[in-house]
C-alpha atoms as a PDB file:
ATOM      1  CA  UNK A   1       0.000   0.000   0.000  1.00  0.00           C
ATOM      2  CA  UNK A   2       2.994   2.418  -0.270  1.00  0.00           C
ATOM      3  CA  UNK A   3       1.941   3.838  -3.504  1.00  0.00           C
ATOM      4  CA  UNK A   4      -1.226   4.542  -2.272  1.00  0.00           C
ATOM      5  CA  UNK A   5       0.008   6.480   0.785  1.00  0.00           C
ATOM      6  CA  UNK A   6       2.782   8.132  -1.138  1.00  0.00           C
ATOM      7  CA  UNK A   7      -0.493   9.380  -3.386  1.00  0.00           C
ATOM      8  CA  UNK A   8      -1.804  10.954  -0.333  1.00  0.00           C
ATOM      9  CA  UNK A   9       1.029  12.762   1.128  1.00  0.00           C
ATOM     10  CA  UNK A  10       2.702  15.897  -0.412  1.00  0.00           C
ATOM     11  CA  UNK A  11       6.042  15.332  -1.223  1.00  0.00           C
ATOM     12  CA  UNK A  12       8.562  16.187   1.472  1.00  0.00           C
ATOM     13  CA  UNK A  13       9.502  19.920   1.620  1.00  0.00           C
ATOM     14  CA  UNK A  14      13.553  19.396   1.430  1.00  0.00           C
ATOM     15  CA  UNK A  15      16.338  21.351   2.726  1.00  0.00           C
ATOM     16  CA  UNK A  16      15.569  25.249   3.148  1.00  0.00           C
ATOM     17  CA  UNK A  17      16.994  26.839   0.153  1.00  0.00           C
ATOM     18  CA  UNK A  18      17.776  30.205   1.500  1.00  0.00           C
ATOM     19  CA  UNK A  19      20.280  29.499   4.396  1.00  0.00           C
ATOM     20  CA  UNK A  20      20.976  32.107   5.853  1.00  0.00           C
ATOM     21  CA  UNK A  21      17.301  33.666   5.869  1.00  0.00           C
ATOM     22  CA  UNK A  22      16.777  30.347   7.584  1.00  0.00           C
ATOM     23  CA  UNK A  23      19.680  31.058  10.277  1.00  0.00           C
ATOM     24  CA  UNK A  24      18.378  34.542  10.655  1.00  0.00           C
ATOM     25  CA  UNK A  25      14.630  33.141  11.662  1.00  0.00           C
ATOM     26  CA  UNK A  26      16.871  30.946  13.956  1.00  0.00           C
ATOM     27  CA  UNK A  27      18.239  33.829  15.945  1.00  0.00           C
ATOM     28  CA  UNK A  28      15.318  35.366  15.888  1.00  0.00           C
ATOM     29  CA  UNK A  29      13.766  32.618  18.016  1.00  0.00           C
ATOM     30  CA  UNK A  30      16.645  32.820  20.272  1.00  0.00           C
ATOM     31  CA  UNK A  31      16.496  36.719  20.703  1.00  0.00           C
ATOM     32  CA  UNK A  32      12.654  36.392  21.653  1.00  0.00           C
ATOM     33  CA  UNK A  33      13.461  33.478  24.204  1.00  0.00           C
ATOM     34  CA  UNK A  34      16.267  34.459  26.004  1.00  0.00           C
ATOM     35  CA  UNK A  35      15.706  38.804  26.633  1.00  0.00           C
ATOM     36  CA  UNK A  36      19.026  38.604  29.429  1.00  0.00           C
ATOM     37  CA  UNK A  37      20.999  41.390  28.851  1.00  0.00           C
ATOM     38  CA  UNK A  38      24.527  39.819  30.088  1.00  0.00           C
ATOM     39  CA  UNK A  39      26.035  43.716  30.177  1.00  0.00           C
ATOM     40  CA  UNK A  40      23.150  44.580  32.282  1.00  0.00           C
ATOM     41  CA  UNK A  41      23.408  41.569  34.585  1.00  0.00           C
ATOM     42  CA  UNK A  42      26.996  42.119  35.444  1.00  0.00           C
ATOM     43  CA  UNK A  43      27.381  45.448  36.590  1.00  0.00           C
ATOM     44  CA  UNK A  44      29.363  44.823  39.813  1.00  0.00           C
ATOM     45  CA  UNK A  45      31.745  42.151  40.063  1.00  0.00           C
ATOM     46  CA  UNK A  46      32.383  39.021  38.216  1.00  0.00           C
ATOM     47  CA  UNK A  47      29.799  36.188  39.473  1.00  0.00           C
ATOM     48  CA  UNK A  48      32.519  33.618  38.864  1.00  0.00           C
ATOM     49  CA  UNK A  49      34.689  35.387  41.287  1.00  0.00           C
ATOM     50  CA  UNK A  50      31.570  35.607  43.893  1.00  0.00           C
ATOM     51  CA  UNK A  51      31.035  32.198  43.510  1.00  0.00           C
ATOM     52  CA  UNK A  52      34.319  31.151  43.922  1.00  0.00           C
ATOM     53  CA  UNK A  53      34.488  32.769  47.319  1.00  0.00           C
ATOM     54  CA  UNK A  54      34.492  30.749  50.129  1.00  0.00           C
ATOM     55  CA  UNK A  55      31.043  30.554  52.015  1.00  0.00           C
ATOM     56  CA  UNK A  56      30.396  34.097  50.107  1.00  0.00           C
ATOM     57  CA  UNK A  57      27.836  32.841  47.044  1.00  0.00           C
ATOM     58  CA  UNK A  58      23.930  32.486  48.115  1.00  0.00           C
ATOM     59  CA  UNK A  59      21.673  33.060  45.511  1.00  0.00           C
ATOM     60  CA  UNK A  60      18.517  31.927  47.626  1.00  0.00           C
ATOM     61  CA  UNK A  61      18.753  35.057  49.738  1.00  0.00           C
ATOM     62  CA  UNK A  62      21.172  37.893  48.015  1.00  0.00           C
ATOM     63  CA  UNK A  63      19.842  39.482  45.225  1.00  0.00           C
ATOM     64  CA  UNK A  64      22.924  40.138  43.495  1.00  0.00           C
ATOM     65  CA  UNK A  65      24.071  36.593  43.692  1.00  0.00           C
ATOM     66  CA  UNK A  66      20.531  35.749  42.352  1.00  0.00           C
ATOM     67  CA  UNK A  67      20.907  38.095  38.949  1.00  0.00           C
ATOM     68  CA  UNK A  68      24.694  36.574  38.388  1.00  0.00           C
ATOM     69  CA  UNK A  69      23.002  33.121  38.503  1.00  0.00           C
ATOM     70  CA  UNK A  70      20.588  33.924  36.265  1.00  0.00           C
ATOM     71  CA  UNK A  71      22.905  35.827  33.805  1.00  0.00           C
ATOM     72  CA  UNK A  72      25.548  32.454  34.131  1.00  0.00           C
ATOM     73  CA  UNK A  73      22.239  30.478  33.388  1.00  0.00           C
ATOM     74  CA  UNK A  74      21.647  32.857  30.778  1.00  0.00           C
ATOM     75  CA  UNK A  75      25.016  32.471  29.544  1.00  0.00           C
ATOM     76  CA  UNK A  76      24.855  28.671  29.282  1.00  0.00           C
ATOM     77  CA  UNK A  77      21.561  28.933  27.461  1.00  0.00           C
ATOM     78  CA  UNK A  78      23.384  31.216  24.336  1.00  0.00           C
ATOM     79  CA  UNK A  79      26.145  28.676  23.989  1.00  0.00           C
ATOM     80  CA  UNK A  80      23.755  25.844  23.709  1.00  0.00           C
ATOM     81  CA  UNK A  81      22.026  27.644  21.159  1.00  0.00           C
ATOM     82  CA  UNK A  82      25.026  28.439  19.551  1.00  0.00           C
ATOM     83  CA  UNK A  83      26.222  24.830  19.316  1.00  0.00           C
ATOM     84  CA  UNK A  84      23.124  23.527  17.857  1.00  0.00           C
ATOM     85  CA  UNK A  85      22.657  26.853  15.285  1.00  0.00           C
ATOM     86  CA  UNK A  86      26.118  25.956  14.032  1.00  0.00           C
ATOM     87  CA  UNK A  87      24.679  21.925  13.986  1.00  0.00           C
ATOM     88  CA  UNK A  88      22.138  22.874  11.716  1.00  0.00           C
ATOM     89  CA  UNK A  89      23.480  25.173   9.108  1.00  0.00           C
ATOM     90  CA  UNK A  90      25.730  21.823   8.638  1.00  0.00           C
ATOM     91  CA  UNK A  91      23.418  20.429   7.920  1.00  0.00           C
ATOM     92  CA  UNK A  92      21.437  23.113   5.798  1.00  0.00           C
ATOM     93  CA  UNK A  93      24.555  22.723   3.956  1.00  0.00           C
ATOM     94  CA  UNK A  94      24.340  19.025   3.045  1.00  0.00           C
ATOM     95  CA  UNK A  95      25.708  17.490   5.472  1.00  0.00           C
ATOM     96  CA  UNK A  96      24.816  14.424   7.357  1.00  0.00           C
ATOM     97  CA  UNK A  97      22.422  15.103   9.849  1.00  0.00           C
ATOM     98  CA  UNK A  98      22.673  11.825  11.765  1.00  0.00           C
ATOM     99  CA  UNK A  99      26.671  12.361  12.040  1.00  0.00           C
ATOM    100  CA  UNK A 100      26.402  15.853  12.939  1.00  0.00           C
ATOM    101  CA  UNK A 101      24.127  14.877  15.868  1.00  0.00           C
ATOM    102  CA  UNK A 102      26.711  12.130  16.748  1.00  0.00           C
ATOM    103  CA  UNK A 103      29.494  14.230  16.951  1.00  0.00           C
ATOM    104  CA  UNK A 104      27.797  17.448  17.863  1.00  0.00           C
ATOM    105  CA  UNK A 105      25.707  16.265  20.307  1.00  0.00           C
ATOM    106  CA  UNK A 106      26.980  13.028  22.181  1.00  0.00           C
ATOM    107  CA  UNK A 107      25.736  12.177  25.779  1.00  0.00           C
END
């Protein structure tokens, strides 16, 4: 019955022809997602030096530890994205997805 179903169905869409208008949707996702300014956030010192201090870091009950967390957090979340925006324009640009995930993305 595959000819049937194949009848039914449109045919797959493909690869996005226009890369980088593709990409550009793609950080426009992230931009309305993830609205932490990191400049903003860090306006006094360096949350990895807080945290590093001994006994010092407590983000449950000190505000300013609480907006470095968040802007770390923040942080984190933009390199993610980063990795897996750079996964995918590989692969918008014929490369194969399943290896990219391999090698990109490995537990």
């Amino acid at each position: 019955m595959r000819e049937d179903i194949l009848k039914i169905f449109p045919p797959p869409p493909g690869l996005a022809g226009d890369i980088s208008g593709c990409l550009k949707r793609i950080d426009e996702i992230y931009v309305g997602r993830a609205q932490l300014s990191l400049d903003q956030r860090l306006q006094s010192e360096r949350p990895v030096d807080r945290a590093r201090s001994l006994g010092n870091w407590n983000p449950d009950s000190i505000k300013g530890d609480r907006d470095h967390r968040d802007a770390l957090a923040a942080r984190g979340y933009w390199q993610a994205f980063q990795t897996v925006k750079d996964s995918v324009e590989r692969v918008l640009r014929g490369k194969n997805a399943g290896k990219i995930a391999d090698e990109d993305h490995a537990v």
